[in-house]
Protein backbone atom coordinates (compact mmCIF):
# COMPACT_ATOMS: atom_id res chain seq x y z
CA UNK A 1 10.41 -21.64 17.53
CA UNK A 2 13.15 -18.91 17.58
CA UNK A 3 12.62 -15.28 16.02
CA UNK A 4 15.05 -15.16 13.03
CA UNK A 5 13.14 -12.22 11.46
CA UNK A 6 15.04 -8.35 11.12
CA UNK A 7 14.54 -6.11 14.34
CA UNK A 8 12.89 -2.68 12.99
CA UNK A 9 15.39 -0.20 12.91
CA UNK A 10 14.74 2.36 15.37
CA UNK A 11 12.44 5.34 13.84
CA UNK A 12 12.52 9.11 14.74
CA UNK A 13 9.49 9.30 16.64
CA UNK A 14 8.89 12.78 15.06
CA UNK A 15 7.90 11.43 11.51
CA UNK A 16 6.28 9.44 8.99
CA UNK A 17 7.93 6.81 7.36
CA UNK A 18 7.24 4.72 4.47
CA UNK A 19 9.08 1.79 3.08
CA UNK A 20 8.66 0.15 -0.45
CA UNK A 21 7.87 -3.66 0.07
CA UNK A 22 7.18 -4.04 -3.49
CA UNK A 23 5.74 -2.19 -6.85
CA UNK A 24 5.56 -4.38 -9.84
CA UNK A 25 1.81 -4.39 -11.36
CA UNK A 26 0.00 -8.24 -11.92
CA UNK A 27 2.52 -10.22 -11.06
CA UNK A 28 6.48 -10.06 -9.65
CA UNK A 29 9.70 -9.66 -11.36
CA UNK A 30 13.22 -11.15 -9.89
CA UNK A 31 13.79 -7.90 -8.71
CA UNK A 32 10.63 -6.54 -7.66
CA UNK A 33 7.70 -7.88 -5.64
CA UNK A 34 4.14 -7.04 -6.14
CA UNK A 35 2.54 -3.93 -4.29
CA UNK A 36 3.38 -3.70 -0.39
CA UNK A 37 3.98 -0.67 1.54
CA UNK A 38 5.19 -0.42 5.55
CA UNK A 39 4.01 2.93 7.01
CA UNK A 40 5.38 3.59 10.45
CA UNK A 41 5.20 6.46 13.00
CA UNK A 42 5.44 6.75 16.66
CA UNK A 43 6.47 3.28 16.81
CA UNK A 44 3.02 1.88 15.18
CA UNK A 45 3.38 -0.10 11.77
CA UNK A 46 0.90 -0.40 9.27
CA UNK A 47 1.19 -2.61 6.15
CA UNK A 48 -0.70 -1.33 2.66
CA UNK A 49 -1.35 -4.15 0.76
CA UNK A 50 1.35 -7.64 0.68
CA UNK A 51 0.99 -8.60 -3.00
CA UNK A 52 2.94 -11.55 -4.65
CA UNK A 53 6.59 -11.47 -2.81
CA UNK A 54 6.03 -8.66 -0.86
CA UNK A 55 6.36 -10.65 2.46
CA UNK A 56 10.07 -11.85 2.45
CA UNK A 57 10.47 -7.92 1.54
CA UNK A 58 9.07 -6.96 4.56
CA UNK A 59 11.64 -9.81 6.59
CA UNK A 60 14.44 -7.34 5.85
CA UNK A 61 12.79 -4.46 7.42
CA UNK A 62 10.54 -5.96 10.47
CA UNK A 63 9.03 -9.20 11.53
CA UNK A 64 5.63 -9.94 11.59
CA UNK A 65 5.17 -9.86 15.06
CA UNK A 66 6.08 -6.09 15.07
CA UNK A 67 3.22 -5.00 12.75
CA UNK A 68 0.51 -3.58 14.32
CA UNK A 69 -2.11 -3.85 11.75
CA UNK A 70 -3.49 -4.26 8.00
CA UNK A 71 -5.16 -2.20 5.30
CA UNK A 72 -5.98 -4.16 2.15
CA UNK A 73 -7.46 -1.97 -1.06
CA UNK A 74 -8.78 -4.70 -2.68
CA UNK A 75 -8.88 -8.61 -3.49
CA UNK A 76 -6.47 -9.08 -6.42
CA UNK A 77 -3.64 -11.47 -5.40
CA UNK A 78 -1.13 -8.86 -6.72
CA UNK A 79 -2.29 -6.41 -3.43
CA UNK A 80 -2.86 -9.51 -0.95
CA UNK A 81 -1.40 -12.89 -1.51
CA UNK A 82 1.42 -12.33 0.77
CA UNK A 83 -1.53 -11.88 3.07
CA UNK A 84 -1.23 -15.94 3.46
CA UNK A 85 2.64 -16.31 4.78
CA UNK A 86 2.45 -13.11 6.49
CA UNK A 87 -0.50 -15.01 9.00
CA UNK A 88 0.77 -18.02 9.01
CA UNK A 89 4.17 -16.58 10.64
CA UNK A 90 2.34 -14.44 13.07
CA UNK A 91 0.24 -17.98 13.88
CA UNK A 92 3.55 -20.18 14.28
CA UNK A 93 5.23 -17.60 17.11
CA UNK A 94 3.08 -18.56 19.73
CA UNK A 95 5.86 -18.43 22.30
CA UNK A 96 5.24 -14.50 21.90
CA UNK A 97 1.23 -14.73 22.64
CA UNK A 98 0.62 -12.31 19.77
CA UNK A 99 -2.99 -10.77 19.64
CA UNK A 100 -4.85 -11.04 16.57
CA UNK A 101 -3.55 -8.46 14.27
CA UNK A 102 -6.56 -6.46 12.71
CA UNK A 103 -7.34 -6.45 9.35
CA UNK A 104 -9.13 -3.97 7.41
CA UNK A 105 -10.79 -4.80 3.93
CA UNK A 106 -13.46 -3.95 1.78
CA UNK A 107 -16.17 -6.99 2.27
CA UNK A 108 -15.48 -10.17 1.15
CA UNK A 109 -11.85 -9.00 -0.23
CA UNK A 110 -9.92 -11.14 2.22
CA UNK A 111 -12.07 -15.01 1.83
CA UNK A 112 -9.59 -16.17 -1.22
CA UNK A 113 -6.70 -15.81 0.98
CA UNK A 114 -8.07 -16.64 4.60
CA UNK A 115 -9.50 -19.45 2.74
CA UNK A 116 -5.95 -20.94 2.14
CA UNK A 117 -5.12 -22.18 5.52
CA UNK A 118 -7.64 -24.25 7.91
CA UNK A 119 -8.43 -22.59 10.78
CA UNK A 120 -7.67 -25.62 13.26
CA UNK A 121 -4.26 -25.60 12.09
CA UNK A 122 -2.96 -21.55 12.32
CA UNK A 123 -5.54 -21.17 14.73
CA UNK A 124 -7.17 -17.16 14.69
CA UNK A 125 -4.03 -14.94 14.31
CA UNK A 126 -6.26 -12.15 12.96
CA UNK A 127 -9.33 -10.12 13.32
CA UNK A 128 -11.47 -9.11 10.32
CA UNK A 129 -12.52 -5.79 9.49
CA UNK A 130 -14.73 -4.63 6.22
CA UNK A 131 -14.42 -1.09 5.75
CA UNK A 132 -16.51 0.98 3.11
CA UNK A 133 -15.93 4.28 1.43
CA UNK A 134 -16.40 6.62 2.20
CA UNK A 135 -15.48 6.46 6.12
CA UNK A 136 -13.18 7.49 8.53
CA UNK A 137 -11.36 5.48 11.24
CA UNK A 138 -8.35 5.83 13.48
CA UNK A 139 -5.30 3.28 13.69
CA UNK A 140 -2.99 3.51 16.14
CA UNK A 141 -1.62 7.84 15.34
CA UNK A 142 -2.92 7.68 11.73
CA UNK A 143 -6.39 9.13 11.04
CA UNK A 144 -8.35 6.88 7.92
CA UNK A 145 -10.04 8.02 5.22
CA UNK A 146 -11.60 5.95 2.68
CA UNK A 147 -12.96 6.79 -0.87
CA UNK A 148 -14.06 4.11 -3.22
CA UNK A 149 -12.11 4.25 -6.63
CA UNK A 150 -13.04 2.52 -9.66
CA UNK A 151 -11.46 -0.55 -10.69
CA UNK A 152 -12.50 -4.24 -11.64
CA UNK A 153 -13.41 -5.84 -8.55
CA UNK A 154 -14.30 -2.89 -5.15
CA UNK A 155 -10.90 -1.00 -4.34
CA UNK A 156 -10.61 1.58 -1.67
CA UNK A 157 -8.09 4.17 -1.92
CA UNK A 158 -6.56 5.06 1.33
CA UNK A 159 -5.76 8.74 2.76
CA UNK A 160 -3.90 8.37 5.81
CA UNK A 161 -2.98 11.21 8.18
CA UNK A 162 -1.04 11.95 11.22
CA UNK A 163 0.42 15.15 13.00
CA UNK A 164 -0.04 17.05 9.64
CA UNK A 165 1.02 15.02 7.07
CA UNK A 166 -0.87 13.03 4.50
CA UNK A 167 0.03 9.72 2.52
CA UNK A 168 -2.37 8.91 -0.36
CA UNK A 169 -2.65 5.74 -1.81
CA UNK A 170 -4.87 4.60 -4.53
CA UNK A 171 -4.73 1.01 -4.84
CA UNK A 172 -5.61 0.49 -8.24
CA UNK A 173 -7.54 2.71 -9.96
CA UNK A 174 -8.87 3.99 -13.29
CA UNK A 175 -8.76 7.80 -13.63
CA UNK A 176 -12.06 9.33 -11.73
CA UNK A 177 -12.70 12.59 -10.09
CA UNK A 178 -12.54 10.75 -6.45
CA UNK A 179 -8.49 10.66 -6.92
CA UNK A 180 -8.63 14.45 -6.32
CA UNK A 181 -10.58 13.96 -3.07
CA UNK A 182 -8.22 11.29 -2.07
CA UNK A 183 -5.09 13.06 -2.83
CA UNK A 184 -6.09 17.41 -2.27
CA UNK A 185 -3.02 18.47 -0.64
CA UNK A 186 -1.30 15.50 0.17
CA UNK A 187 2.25 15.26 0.94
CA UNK A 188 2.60 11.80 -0.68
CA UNK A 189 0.70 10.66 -3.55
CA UNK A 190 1.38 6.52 -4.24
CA UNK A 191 -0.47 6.33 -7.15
CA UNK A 192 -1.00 3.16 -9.35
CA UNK A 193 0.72 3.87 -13.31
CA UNK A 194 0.44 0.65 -15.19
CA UNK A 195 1.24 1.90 -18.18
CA UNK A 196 3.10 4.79 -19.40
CA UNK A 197 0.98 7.30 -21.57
CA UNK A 198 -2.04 5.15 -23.52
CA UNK A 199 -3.91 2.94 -21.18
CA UNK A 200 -5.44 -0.40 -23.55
CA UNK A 201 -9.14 -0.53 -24.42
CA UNK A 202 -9.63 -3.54 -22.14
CA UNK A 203 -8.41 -1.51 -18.77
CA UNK A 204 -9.30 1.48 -20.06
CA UNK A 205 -11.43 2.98 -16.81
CA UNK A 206 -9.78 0.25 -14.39
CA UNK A 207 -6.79 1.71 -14.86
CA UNK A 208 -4.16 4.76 -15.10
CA UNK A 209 -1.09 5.56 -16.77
CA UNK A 210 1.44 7.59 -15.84
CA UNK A 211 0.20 10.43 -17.30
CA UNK A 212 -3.15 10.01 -15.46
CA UNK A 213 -0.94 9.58 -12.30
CA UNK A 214 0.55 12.89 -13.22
CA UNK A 215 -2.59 14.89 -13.87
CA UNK A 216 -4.19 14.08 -10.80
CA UNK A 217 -1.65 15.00 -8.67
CA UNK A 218 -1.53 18.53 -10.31
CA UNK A 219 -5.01 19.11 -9.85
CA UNK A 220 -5.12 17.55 -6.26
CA UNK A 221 -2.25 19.99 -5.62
CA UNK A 222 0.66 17.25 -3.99
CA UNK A 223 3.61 17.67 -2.82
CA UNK A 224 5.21 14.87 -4.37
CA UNK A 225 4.03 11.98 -6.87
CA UNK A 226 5.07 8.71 -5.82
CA UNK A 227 4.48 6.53 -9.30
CA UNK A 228 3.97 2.37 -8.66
CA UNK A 229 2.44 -0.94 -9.74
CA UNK A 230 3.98 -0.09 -12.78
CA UNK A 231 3.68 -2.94 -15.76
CA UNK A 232 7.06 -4.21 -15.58
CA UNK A 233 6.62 -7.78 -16.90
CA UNK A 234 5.44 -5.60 -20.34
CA UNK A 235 8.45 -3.56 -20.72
CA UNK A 236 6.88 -0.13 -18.46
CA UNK A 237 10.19 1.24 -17.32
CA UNK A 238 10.41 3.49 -14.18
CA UNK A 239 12.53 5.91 -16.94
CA UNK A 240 9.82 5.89 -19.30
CA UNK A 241 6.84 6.23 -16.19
CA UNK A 242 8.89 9.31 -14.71
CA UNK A 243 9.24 10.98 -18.06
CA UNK A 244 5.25 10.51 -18.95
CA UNK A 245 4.06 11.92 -15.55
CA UNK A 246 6.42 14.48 -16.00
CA UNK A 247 4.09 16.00 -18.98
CA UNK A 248 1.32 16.45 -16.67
CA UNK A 249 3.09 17.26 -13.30
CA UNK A 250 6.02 19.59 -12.59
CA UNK A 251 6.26 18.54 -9.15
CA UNK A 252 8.83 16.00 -7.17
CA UNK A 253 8.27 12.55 -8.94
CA UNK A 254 9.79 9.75 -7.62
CA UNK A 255 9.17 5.87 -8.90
CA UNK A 256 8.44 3.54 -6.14
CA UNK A 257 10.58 0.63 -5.88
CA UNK A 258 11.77 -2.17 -3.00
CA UNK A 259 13.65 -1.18 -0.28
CA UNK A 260 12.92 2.82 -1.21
CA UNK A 261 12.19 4.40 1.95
CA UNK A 262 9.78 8.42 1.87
CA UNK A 263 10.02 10.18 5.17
CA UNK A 264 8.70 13.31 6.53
CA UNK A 265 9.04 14.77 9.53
CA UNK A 266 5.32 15.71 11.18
CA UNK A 267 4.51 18.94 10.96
CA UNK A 268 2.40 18.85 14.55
CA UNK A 269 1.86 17.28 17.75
CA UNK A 270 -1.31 16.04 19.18
């Protein structure tokens, strides 16, 4: 089998980088896949999450032999179905002799997906990892920290850290106190906005809106709010997400979208 995925694009070895794979809350749009997120530094590549579509996004940035390993914040098949054709891919290169690629879940959040493929036929392209909250483990340059958020089924936020600068992701999350733990001083806060100002009675708690999204980052003190799995299939608009956050943040908003692409440049050297 021949490697007819993208090369990466060579990265400035002096920062963080993070690509949009996808953003759209529940399920895809044409346009937009479900939550995925490539973080890169140093030449190591991490993937947040490969919701619905969020794979064939992450073709036109990298193959999957180049990523180096897996964070998943929870089980929904909106944060990990891609999960499925992303190991499968890995399993059909074997003319590269790829290791198992590790993959780091809360327990149990990975059997729906692993389950989809028998193991005598992609053979063991993986390693599995539970993680709980809260903890802290390295991967590759990027320092781990894990706080469990509230939400439907167990989801781990993420804050992720290397020579000085912070990316906080929230997975999905209702608003709770932990999202200013996760998020104090961060450089980058992804946080989940389903919905614009009013979150509905039956997610109320499970999750936030935009407005939420906004008020957390103020009190967390961010440098910049980084607004996804918005509702799109409903009608939530990244024009009508930015404006709501913008009541409760005065800070650098940005919606996150496929193909968007956050850098910093670190701030130290280890």
């Amino acid at each position: 089998m021949s490697v007819t995925t993208a090369e990466p694009a060579a990265a400035d070895p002096r920062e963080v980088r993070l690509t949009v794979l996808g953003s759209a809350g529940a399920v895809p749009t044409r346009a937009e896949p479900c939550s995925g997120y490539l973080l890169e530094c140093a030449g190591y590549r991490l993937i947040l999450d490969l919701g619905y579509a969020a794979y064939p996004a992450l073709l036109r940035h990298c193959g999957p032999e180049h990523i180096d390993a897996v964070l998943i914040s929870h089980r929904h098949p909106d944060h990990v179905a891609d999960l499925s054709p992303f190991l499968r891919a890995r399993a059909f290169l074997r003319e590269l002799n790829l290791p198992p690629v590790p993959l780091h879940a809360p327990p149990e959040a990975l059997d729906p997906v692993l389950g989809l493929d028998r193991p005598d036929f992609i053979g063991d392209p993986y390693t599995v990892h539970a993680i709980e909250a809260p903890n802290t483990f390295h991967l590759g340059p990027f320092q781990v920290d894990t706080v469990e958020l509230p939400h439907y089924e167990p989801n781990i936020g993420f804050r992720i850290s290397t020579g000085g600068i912070t990316v906080a992701y929230t997975g999905d999350s209702g608003p709770a106190e932990q999202l200013v733990a996760l998020a104090e001083n961060a450089d980058l806060f992804l946080a989940q906005a389903m919905y614009t100002t009013e979150v509905p009675e039956r997610d109320r708690g499970n999750m936030c809106s935009a407005v939420d999204a906004g008020r957390f980052a103020t009190r967390a003190g961010v440098d910049e709010l980084m607004l996804t799995h918005l509702y799109l299939m409903r009608g939530v608009t990244p024009e009508a997400a930015k404006a709501a956050a913008r009541t409760t943040y005065r800070g650098p908003i940005t919606v996150a979208r496929t193909g968007l692409v956050w850098s910093r440049r670190i701030k130290q050297t280890t």
